[in-house]
N, C-alpha and C. Protein backbone atom coordinates (compact mmCIF):
# COMPACT_ATOMS: atom_id res chain seq x y z
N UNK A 1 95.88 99.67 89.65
CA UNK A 1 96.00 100.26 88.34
C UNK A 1 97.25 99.67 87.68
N UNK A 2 97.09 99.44 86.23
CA UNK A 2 98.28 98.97 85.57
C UNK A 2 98.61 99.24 84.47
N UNK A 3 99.63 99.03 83.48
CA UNK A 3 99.36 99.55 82.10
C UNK A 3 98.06 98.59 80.85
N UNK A 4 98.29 97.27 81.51
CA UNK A 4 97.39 96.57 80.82
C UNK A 4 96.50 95.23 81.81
N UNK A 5 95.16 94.70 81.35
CA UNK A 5 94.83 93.80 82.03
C UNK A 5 95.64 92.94 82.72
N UNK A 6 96.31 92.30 81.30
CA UNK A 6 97.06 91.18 81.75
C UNK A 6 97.97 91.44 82.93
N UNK A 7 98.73 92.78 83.10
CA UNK A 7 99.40 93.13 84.20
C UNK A 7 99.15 92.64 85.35
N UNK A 8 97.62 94.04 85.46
CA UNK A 8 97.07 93.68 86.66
C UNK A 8 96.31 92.79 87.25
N UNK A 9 96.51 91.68 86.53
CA UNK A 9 95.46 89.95 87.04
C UNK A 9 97.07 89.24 87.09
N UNK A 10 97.87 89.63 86.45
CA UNK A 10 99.30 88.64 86.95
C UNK A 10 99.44 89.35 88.28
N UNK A 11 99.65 90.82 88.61
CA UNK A 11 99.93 91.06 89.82
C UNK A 11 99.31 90.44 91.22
N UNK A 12 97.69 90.12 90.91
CA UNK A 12 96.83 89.92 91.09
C UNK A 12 97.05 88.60 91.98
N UNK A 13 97.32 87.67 90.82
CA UNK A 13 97.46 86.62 91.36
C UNK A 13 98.97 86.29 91.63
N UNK A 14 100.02 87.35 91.72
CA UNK A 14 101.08 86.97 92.90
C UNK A 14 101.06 87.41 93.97
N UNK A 15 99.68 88.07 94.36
CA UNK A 15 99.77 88.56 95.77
C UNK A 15 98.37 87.72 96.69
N UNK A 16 97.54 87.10 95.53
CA UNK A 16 96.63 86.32 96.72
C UNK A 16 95.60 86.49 96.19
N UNK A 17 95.12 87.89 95.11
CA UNK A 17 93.61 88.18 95.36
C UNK A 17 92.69 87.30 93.91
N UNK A 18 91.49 87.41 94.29
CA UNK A 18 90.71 86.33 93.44
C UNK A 18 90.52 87.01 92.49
N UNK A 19 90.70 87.22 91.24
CA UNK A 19 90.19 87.69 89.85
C UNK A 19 89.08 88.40 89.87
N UNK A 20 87.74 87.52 90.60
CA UNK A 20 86.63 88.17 90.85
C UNK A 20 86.05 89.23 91.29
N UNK A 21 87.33 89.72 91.88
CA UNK A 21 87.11 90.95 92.46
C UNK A 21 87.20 92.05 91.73
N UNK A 22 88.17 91.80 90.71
CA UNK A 22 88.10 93.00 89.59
C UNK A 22 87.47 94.17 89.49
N UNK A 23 86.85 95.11 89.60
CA UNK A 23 86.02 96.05 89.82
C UNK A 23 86.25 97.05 88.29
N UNK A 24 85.14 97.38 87.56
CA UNK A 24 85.29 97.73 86.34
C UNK A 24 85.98 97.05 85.16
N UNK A 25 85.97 96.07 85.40
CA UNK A 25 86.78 95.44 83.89
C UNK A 25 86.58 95.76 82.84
N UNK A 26 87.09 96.00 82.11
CA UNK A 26 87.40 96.45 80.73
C UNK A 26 86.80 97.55 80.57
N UNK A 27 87.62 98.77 81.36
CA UNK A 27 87.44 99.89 81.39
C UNK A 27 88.69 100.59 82.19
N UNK A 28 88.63 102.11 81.73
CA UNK A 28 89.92 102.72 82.29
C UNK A 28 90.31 102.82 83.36
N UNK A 29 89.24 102.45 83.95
CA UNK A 29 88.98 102.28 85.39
C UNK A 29 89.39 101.15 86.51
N UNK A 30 89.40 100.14 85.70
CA UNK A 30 89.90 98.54 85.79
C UNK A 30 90.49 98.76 87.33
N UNK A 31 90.54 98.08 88.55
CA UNK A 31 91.29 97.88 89.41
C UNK A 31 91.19 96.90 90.59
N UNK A 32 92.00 96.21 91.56
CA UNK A 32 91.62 95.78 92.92
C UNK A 32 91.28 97.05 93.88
N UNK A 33 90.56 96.86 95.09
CA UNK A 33 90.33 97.13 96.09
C UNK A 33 91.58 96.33 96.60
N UNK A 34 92.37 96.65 97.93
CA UNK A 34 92.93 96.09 98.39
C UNK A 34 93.49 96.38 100.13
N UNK A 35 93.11 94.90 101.11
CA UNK A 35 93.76 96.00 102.37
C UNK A 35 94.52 96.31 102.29
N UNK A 36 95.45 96.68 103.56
CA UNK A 36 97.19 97.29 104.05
C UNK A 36 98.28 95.71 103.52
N UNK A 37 97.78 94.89 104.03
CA UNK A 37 98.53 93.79 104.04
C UNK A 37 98.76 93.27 102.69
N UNK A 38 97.59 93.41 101.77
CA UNK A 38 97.86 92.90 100.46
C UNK A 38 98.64 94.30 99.84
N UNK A 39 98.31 95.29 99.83
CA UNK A 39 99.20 96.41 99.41
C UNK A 39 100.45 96.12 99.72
N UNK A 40 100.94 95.67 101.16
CA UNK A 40 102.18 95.55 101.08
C UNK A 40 103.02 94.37 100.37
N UNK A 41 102.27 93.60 99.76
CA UNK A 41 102.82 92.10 99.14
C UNK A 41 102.92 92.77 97.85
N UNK A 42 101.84 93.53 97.35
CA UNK A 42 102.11 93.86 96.29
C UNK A 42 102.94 94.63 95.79
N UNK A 43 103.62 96.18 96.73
CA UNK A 43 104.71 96.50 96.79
C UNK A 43 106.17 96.01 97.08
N UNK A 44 106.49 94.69 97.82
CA UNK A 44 107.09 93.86 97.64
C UNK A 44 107.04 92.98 96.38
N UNK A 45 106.22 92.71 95.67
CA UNK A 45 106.48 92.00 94.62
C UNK A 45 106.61 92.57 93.01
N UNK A 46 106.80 94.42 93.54
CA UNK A 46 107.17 95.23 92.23
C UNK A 46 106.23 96.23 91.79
N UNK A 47 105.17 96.47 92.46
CA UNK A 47 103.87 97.58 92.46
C UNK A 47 105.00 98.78 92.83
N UNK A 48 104.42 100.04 92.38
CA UNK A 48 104.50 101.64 92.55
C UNK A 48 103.57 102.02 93.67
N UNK A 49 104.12 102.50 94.47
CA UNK A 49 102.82 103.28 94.91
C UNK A 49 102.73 104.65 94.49
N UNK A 50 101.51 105.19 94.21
CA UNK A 50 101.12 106.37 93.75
C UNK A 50 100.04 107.36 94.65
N UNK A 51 100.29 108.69 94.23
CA UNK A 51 99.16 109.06 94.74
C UNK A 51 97.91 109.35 94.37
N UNK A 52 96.35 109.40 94.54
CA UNK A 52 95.36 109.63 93.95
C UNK A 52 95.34 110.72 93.23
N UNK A 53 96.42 112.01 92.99
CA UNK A 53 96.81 113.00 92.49
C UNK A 53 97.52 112.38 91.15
N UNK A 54 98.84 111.53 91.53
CA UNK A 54 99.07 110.81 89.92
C UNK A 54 98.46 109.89 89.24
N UNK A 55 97.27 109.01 89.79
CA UNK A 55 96.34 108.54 89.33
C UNK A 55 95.31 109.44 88.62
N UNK A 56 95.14 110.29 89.05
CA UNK A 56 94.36 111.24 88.26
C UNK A 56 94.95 111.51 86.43
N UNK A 57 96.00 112.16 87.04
CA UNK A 57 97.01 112.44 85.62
C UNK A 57 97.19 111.29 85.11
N UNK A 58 97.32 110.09 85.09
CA UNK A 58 97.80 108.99 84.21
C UNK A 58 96.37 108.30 83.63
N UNK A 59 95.00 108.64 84.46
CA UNK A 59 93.65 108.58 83.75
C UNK A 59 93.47 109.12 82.64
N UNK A 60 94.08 110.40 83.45
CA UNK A 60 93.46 111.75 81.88
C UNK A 60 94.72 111.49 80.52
N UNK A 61 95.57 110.98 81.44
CA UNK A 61 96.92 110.64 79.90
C UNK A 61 96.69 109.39 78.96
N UNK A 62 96.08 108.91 80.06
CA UNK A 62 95.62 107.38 78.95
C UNK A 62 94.13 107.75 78.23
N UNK A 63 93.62 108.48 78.22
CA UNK A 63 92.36 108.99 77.84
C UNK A 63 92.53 109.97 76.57
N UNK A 64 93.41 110.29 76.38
CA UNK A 64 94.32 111.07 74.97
C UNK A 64 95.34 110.08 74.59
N UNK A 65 95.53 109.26 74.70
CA UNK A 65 96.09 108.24 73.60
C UNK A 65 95.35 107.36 73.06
């Protein structure tokens, strides 16, 4: 999850994963699947981790703006 596409396909591609994988594009939904190992590159390279509890709330917040 990110604030914008472009974010999350730059994050994307500083941690390894193929574009193609995208799952929902261009939708609020937009995201990677990702294992343990790429999670952790990606938190090394400046990702949040969150919980499926604040993912919830930042769905429903971007959904009223």
């Amino acid at each position: 999850m990110a604030d914008s596409t472009a974010e999350l396909l730059d994050m994307a591609d500083r941690i390894g994963l193929d574009r193609r994988h995208l799952q929902h594009a261009g939708t609020g939904r937009e995201h990677f699947d990702i294992c343990l190992s790429r999670r952790a590159r990606a938190v090394a390279a400046g990702a949040v981790e969150i919980t499926m509890r604040d993912m919830a709330r930042m769905r429903r917040e971007r959904r009223h703006t």
